[in-house]
Protein backbone atom coordinates (compact mmCIF):
# COMPACT_ATOMS: atom_id res chain seq x y z
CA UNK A 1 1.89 28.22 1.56
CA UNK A 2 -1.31 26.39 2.19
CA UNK A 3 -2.76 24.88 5.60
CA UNK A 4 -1.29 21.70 3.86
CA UNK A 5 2.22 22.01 4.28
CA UNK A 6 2.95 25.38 5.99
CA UNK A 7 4.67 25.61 9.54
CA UNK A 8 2.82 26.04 13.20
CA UNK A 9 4.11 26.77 16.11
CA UNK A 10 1.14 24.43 17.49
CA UNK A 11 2.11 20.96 19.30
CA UNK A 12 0.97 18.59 17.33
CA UNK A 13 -1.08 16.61 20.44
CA UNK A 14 -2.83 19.41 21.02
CA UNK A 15 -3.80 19.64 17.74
CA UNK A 16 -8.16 19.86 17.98
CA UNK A 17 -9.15 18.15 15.15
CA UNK A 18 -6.16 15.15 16.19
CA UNK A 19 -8.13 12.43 17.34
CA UNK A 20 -6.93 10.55 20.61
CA UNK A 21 -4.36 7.09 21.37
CA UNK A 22 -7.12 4.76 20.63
CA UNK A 23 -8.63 6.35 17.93
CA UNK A 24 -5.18 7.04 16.16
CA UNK A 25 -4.18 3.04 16.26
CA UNK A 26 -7.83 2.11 15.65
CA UNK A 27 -7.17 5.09 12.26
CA UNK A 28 -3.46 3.42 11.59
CA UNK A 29 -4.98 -0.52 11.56
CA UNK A 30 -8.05 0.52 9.09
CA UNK A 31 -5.52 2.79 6.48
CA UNK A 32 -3.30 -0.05 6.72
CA UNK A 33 -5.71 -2.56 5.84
CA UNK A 34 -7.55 0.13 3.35
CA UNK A 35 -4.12 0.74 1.54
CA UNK A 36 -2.73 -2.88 1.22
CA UNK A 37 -5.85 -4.72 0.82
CA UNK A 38 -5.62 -6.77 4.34
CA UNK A 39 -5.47 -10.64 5.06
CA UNK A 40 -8.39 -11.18 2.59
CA UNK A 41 -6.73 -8.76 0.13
CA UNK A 42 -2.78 -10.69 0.22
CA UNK A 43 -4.66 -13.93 0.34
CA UNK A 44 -6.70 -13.49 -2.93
CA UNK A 45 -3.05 -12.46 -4.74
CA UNK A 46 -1.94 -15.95 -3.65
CA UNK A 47 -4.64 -18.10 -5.11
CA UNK A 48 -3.85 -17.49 -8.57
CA UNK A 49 0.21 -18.46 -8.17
CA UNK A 50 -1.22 -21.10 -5.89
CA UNK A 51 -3.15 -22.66 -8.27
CA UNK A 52 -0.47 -22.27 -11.16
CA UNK A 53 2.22 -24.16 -9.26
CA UNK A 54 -0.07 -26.60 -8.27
CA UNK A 55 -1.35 -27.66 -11.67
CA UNK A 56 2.21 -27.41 -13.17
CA UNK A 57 3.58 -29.86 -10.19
CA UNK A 58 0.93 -32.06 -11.39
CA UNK A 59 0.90 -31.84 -15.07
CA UNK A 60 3.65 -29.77 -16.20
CA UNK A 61 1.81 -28.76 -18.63
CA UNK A 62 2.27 -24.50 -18.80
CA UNK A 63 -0.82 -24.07 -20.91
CA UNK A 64 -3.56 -25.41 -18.81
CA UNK A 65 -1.66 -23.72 -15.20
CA UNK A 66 -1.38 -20.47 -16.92
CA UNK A 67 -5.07 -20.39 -17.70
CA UNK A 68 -5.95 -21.69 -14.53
CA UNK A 69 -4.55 -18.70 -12.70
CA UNK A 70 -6.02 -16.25 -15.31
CA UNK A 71 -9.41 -17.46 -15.07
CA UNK A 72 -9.19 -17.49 -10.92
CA UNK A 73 -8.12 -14.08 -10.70
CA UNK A 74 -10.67 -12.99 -12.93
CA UNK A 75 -13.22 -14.80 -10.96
CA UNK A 76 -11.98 -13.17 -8.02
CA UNK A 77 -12.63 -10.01 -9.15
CA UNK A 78 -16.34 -10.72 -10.53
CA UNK A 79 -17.20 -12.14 -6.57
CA UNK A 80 -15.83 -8.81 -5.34
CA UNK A 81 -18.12 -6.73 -8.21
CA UNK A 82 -21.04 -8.91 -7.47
CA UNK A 83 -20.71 -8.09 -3.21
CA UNK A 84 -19.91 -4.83 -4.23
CA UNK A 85 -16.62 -5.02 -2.66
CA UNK A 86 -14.04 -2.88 -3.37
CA UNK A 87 -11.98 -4.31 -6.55
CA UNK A 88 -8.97 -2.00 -6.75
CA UNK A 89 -6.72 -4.68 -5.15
CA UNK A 90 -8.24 -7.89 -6.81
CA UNK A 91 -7.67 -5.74 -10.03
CA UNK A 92 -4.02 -5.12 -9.49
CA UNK A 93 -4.14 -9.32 -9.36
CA UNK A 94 -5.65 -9.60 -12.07
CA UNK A 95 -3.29 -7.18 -14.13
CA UNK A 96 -0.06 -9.44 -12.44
CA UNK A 97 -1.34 -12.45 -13.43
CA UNK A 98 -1.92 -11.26 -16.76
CA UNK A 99 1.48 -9.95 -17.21
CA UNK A 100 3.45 -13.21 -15.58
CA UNK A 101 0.88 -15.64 -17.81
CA UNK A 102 1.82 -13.05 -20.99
CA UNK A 103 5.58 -13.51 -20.44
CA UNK A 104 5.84 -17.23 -19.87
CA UNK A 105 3.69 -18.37 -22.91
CA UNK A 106 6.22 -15.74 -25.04
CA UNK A 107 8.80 -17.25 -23.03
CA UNK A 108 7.49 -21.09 -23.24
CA UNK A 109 9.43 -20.98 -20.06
CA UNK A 110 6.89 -21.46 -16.87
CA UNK A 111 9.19 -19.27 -14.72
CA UNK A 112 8.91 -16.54 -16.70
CA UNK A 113 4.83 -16.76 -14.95
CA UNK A 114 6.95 -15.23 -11.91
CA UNK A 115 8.95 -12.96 -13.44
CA UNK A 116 7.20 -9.76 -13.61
CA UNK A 117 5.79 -9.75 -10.13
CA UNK A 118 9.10 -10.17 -9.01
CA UNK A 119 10.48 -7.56 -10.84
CA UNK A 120 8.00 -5.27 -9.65
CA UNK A 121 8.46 -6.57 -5.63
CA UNK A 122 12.57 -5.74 -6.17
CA UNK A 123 11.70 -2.36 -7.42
CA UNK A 124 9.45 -1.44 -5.05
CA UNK A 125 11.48 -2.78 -2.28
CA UNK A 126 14.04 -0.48 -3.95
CA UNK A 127 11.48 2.85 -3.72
CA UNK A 128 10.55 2.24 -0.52
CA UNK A 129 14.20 2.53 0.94
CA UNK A 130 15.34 5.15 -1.21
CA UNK A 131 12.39 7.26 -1.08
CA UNK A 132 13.05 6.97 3.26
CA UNK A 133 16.61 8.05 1.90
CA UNK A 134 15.84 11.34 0.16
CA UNK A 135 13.61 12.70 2.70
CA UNK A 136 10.17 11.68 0.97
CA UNK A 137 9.01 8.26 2.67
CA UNK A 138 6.60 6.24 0.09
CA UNK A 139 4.57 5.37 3.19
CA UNK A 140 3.96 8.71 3.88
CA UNK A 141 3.25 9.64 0.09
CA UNK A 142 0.41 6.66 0.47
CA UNK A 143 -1.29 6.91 3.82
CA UNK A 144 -1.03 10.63 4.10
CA UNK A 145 -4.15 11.34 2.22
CA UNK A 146 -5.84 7.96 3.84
CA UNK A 147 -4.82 9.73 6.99
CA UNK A 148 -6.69 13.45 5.86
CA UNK A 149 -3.12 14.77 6.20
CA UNK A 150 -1.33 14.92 2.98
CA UNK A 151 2.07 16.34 3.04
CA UNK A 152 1.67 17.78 6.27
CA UNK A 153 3.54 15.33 8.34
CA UNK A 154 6.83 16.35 6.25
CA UNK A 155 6.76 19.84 7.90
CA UNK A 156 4.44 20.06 10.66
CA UNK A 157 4.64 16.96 12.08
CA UNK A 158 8.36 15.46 11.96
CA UNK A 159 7.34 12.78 14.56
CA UNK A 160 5.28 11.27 11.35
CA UNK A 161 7.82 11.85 9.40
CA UNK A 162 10.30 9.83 11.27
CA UNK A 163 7.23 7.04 11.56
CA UNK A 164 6.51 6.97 7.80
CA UNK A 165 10.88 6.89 7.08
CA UNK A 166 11.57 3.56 10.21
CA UNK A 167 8.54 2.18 7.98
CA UNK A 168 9.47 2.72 4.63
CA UNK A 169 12.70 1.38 5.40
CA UNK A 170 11.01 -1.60 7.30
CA UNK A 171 8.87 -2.18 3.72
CA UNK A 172 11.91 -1.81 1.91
CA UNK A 173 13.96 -4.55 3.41
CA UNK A 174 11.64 -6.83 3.74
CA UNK A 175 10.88 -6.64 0.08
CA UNK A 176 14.48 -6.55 -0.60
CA UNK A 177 15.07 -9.81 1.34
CA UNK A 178 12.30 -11.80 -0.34
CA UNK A 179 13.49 -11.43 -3.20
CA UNK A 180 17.39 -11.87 -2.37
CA UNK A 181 15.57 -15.54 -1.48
CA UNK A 182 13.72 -15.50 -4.76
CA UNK A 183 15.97 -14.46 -7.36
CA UNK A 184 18.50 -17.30 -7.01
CA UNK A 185 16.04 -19.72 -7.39
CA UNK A 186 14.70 -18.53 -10.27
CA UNK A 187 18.14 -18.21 -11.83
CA UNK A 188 18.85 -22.14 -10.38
CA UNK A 189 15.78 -23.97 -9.32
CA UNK A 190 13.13 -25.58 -10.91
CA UNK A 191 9.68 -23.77 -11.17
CA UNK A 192 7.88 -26.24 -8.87
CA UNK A 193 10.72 -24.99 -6.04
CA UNK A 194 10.44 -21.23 -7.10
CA UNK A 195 6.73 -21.45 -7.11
CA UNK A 196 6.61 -22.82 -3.68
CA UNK A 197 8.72 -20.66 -1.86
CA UNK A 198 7.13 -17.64 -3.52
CA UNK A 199 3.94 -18.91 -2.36
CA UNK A 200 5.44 -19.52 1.54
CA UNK A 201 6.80 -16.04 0.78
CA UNK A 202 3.60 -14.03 0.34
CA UNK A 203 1.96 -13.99 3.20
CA UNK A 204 4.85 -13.26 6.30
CA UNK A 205 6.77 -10.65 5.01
CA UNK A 206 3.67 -8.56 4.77
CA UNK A 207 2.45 -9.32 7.75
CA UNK A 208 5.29 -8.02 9.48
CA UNK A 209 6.47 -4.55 7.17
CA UNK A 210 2.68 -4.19 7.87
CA UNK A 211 3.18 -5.33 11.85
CA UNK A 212 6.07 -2.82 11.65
CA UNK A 213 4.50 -0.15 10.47
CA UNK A 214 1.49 0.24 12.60
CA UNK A 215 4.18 -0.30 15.38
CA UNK A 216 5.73 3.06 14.38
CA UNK A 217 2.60 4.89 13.37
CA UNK A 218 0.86 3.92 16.65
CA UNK A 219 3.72 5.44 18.61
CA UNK A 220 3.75 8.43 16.38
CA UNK A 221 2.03 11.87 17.04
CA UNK A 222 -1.77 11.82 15.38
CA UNK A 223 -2.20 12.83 12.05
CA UNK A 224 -3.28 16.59 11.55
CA UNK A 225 -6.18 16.87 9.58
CA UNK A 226 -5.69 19.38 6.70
CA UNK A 227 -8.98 18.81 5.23
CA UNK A 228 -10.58 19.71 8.39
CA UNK A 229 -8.39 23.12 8.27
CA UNK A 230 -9.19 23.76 5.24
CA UNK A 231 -12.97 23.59 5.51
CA UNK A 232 -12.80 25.64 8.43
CA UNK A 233 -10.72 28.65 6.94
CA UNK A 234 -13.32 28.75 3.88
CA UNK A 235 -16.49 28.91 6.93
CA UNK A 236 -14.72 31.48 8.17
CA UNK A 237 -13.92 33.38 4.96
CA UNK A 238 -17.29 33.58 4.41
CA UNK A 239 -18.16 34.37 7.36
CA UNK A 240 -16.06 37.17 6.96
CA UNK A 241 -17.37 38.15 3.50
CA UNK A 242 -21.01 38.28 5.30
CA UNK A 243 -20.20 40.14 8.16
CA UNK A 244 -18.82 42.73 5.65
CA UNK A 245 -21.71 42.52 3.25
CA UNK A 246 -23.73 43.13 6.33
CA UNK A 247 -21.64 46.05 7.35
CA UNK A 248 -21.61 47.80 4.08
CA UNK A 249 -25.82 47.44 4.28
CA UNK A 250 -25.56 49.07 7.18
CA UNK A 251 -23.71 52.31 6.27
């Protein structure tokens, strides 16, 4: 096995390279915000369905809301590569918007602009509680190597492990209650309805799977650092290797 996944007899707390209380939830808030983007991050994935639904309320014209949202979410991105920000979640905006503004216009219908991203909500709602399920917690698949500790919390460190499952199942009903809201009224409401609640929808429900889950990674035991563990075992491999070389000098 390697220092990544392989058993100790070590308490976790006393771990040396595990950082303290504060430093762990001060660790937990910046991976969260690192991994999911933050306020700014969830925000910027609103504009463009903001600005789609409010165009088509006006207008109701498809055309002209669908290219509205394209062209914000593209501007979004070029702000974030001119401040050198990083881009990977204003890309993944980008890539929805393309996908729900692809579908409608093949569609002509404007819900259809909503379609994909909710799709893709109900089946990651869906991983997230069956991955808690089987064992292997998508939280702990994503922050692990955020954290430095990879896979080590599934064998070394089963207080994580029962952190990253109570949060994956948090993430996963959460999704999978948006969208039990969501669904019906895309099968029975107008688009100006579904494209209003989706947009009051965005922004709580992350909030609190992310509230939840720095709740239960806060409590947890710190994160052991395998890269750490690693680096050290090579210094002292070659330490060993020199004190040999120096040995066989010697003789």
């Amino acid at each position: 096995m390697t220092s990544v996944d392989k058993p100790t007899d070590q308490t976790v707390g006393e771990h040396p390279d595990a950082p303290d209380g504060t430093d762990t939830k001060a660790l937990t808030q910046a991976a969260l915000f690192d991994a999911f983007g933050g306020i700014r991050g969830t925000v910027e994935t609103m504009v463009p369905g903001l600005l789609f639904v409010l165009i088509y309320t006006i207008n109701k014209d498809l055309h002209s809301a669908a290219i509205a949202a394209l062209g914000v979410a593209l501007l979004l991105v070029v702000v974030r590569l001119v401040r050198r920000d990083t881009v990977k979640h204003a890309f993944s905006g980008v890539f929805g918007v393309a996908f729900g503004v692809a579908f409608a216009m093949f569609t002509g219908n404007a819900k259809d602009f909503y379609l994909p991203g909710m799709i893709y909500g109900t089946g990651l709602g869906a991983a997230f509680f069956l991955s808690a399920l089987v064992g292997y917690p998508l939280l702990g698949l994503l922050l692990g190597p955020v954290f430095r500790e990879n896979l080590s919390w599934r064998t070394r460190n089963p207080g994580r492990k029962k952190a990253y499952t109570k949060a994956s199942l948090a993430w996963g009903l959460v999704f999978l209650a948006k969208y039990a809201i969501l669904f019906p009224l895309y099968w029975w409401g107008d688009t100006e309805q579904l494209g209003w609640v989706l947009i009051a929808l965005k922004l709580p429900p992350m909030v609190l799977a992310v509230y939840f889950t720095w709740i239960f990674l806060a409590k947890a035991p710190p994160p052991i650092d395998v890269f750490a563990e690693m680096e050290a075992e090579e210094r002292a491999e070659e330490e060993r290797k020199a004190a040999a070389e120096r040995q066989q000098r010697q003789a």
